[in-house]
PDB file of N, CA and C in Angstrom:
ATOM      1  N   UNK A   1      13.677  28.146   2.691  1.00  0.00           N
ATOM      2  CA  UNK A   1      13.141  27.028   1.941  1.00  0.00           C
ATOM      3  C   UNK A   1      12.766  25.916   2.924  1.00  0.00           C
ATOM      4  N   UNK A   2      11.450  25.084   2.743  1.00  0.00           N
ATOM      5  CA  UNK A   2      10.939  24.561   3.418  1.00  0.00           C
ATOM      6  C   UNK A   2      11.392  22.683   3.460  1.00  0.00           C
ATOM      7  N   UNK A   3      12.091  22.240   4.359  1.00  0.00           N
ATOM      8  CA  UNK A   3      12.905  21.092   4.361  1.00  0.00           C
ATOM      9  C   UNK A   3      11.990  19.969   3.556  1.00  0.00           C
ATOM     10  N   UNK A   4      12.526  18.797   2.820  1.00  0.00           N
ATOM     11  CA  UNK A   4      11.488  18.003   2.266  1.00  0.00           C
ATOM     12  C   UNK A   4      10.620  17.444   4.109  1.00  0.00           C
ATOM     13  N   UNK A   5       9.541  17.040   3.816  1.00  0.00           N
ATOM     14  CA  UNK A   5       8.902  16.201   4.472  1.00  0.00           C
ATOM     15  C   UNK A   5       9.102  14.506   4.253  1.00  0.00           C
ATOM     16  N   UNK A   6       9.421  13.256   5.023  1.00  0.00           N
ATOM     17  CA  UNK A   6       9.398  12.002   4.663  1.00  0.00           C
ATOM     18  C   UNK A   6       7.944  11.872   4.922  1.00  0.00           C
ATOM     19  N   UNK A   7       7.291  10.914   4.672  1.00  0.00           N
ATOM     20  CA  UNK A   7       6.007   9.874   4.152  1.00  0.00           C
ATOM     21  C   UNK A   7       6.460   8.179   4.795  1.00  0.00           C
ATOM     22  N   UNK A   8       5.921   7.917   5.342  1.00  0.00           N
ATOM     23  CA  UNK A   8       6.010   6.279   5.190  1.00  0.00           C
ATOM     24  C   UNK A   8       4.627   5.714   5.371  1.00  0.00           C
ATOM     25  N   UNK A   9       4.501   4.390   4.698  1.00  0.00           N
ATOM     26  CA  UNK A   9       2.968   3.925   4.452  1.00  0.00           C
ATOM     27  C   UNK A   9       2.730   3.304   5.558  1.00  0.00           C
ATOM     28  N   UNK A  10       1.532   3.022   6.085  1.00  0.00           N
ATOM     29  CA  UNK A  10       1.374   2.246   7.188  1.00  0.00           C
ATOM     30  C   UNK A  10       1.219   0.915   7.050  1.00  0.00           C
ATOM     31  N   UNK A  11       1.458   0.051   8.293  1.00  0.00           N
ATOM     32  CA  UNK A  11       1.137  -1.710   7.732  1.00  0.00           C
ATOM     33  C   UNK A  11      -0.492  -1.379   7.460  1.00  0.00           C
ATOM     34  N   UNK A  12      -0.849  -2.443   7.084  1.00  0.00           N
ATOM     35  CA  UNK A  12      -2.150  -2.669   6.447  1.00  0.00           C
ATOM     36  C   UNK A  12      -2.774  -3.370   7.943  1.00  0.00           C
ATOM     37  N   UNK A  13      -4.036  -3.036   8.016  1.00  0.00           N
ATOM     38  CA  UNK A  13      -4.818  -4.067   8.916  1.00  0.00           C
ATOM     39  C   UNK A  13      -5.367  -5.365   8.318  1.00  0.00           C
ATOM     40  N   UNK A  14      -4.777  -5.424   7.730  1.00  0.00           N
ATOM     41  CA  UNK A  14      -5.282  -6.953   6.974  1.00  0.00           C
ATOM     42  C   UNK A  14      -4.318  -7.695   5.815  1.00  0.00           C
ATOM     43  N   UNK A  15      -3.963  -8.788   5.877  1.00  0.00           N
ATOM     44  CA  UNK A  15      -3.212  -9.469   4.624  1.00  0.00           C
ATOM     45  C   UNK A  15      -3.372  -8.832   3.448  1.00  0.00           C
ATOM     46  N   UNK A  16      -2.440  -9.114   2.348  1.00  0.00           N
ATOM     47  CA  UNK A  16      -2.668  -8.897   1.194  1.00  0.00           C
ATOM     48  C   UNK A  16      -3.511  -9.851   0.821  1.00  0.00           C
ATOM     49  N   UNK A  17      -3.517 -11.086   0.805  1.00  0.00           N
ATOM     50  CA  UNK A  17      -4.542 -12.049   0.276  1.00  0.00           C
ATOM     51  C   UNK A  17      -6.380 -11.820   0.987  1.00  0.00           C
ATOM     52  N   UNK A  18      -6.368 -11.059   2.117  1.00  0.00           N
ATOM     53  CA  UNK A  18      -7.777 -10.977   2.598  1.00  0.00           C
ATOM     54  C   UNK A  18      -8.818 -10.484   1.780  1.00  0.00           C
ATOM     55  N   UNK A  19      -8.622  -9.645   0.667  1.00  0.00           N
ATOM     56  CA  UNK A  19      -9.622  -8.900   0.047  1.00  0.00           C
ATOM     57  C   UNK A  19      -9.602  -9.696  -0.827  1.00  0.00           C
ATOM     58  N   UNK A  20      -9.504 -10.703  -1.336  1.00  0.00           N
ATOM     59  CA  UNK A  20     -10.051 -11.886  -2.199  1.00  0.00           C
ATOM     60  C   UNK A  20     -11.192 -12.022  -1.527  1.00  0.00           C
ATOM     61  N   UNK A  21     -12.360 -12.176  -3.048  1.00  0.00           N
ATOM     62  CA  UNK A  21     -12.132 -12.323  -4.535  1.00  0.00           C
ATOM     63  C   UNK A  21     -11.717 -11.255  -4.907  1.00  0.00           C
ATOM     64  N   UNK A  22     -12.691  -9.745  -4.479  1.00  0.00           N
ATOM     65  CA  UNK A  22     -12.752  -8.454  -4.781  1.00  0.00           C
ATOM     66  C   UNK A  22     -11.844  -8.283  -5.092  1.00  0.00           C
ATOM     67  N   UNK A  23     -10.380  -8.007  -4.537  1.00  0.00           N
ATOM     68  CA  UNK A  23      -8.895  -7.955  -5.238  1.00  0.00           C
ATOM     69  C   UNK A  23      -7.946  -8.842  -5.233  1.00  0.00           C
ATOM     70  N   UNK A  24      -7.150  -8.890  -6.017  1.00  0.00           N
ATOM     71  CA  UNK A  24      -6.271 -10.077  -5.730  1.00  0.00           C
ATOM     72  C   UNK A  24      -5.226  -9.491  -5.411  1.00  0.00           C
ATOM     73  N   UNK A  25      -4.400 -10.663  -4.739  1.00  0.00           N
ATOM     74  CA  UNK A  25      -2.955 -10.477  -3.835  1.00  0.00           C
ATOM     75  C   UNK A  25      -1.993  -9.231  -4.678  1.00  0.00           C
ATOM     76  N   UNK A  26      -1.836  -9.710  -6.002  1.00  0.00           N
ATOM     77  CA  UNK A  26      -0.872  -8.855  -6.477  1.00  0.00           C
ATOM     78  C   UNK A  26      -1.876  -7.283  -6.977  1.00  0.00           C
ATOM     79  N   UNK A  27      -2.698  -7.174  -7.655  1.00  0.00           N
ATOM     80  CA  UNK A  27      -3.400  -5.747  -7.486  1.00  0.00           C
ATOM     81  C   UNK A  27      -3.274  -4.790  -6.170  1.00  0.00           C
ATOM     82  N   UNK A  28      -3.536  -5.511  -4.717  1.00  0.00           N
ATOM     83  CA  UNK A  28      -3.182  -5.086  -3.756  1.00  0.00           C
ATOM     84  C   UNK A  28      -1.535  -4.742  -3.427  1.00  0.00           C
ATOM     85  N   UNK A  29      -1.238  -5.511  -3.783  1.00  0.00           N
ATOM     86  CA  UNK A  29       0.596  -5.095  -3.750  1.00  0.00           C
ATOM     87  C   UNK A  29       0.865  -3.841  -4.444  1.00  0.00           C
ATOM     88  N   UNK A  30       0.644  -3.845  -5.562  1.00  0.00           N
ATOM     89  CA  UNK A  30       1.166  -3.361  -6.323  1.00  0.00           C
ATOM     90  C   UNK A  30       0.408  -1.791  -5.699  1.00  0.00           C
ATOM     91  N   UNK A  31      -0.562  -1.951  -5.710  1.00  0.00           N
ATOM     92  CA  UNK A  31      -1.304  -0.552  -5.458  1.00  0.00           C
ATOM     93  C   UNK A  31      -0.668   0.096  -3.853  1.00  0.00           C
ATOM     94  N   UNK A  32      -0.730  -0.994  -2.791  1.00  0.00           N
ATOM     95  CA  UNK A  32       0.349   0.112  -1.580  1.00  0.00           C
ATOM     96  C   UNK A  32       1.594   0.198  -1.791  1.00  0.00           C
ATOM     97  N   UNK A  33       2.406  -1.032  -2.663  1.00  0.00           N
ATOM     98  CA  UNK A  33       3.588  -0.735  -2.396  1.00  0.00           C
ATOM     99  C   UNK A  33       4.036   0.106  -3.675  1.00  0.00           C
ATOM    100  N   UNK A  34       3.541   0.279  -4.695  1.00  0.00           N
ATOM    101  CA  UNK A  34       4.248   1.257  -5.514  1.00  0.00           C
ATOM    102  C   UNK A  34       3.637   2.368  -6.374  1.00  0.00           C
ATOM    103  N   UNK A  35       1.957   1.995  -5.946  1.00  0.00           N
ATOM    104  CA  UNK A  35       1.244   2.835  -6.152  1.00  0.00           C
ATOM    105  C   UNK A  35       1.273   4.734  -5.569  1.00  0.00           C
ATOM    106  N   UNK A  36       1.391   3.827  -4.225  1.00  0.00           N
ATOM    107  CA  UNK A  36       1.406   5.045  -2.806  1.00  0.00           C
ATOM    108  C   UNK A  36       3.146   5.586  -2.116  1.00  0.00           C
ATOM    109  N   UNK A  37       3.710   5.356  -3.242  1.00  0.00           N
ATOM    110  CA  UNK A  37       5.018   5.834  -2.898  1.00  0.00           C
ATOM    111  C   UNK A  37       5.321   6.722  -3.869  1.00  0.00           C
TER     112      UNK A  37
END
């Protein structure tokens, strides 16, 4: 049986607030930090 594999997300190259207007701070949060886990 094949051992689990871990995952960890990478930092971001850019703030959470940078992609304003297009996204906002918390859409961005929410989408790496609990989206991608």
């Amino acid at each position: 049986m094949e051992k689990s594999k871990t995952y960890s997300l990478p930092q971001l190259p850019y703030g959470y607030k940078d992609l304003e207007p297009y996204m906002s701070e918390e859409q961005l949060k929410i989408h790496h930090t609990k989206h991608h886990q």
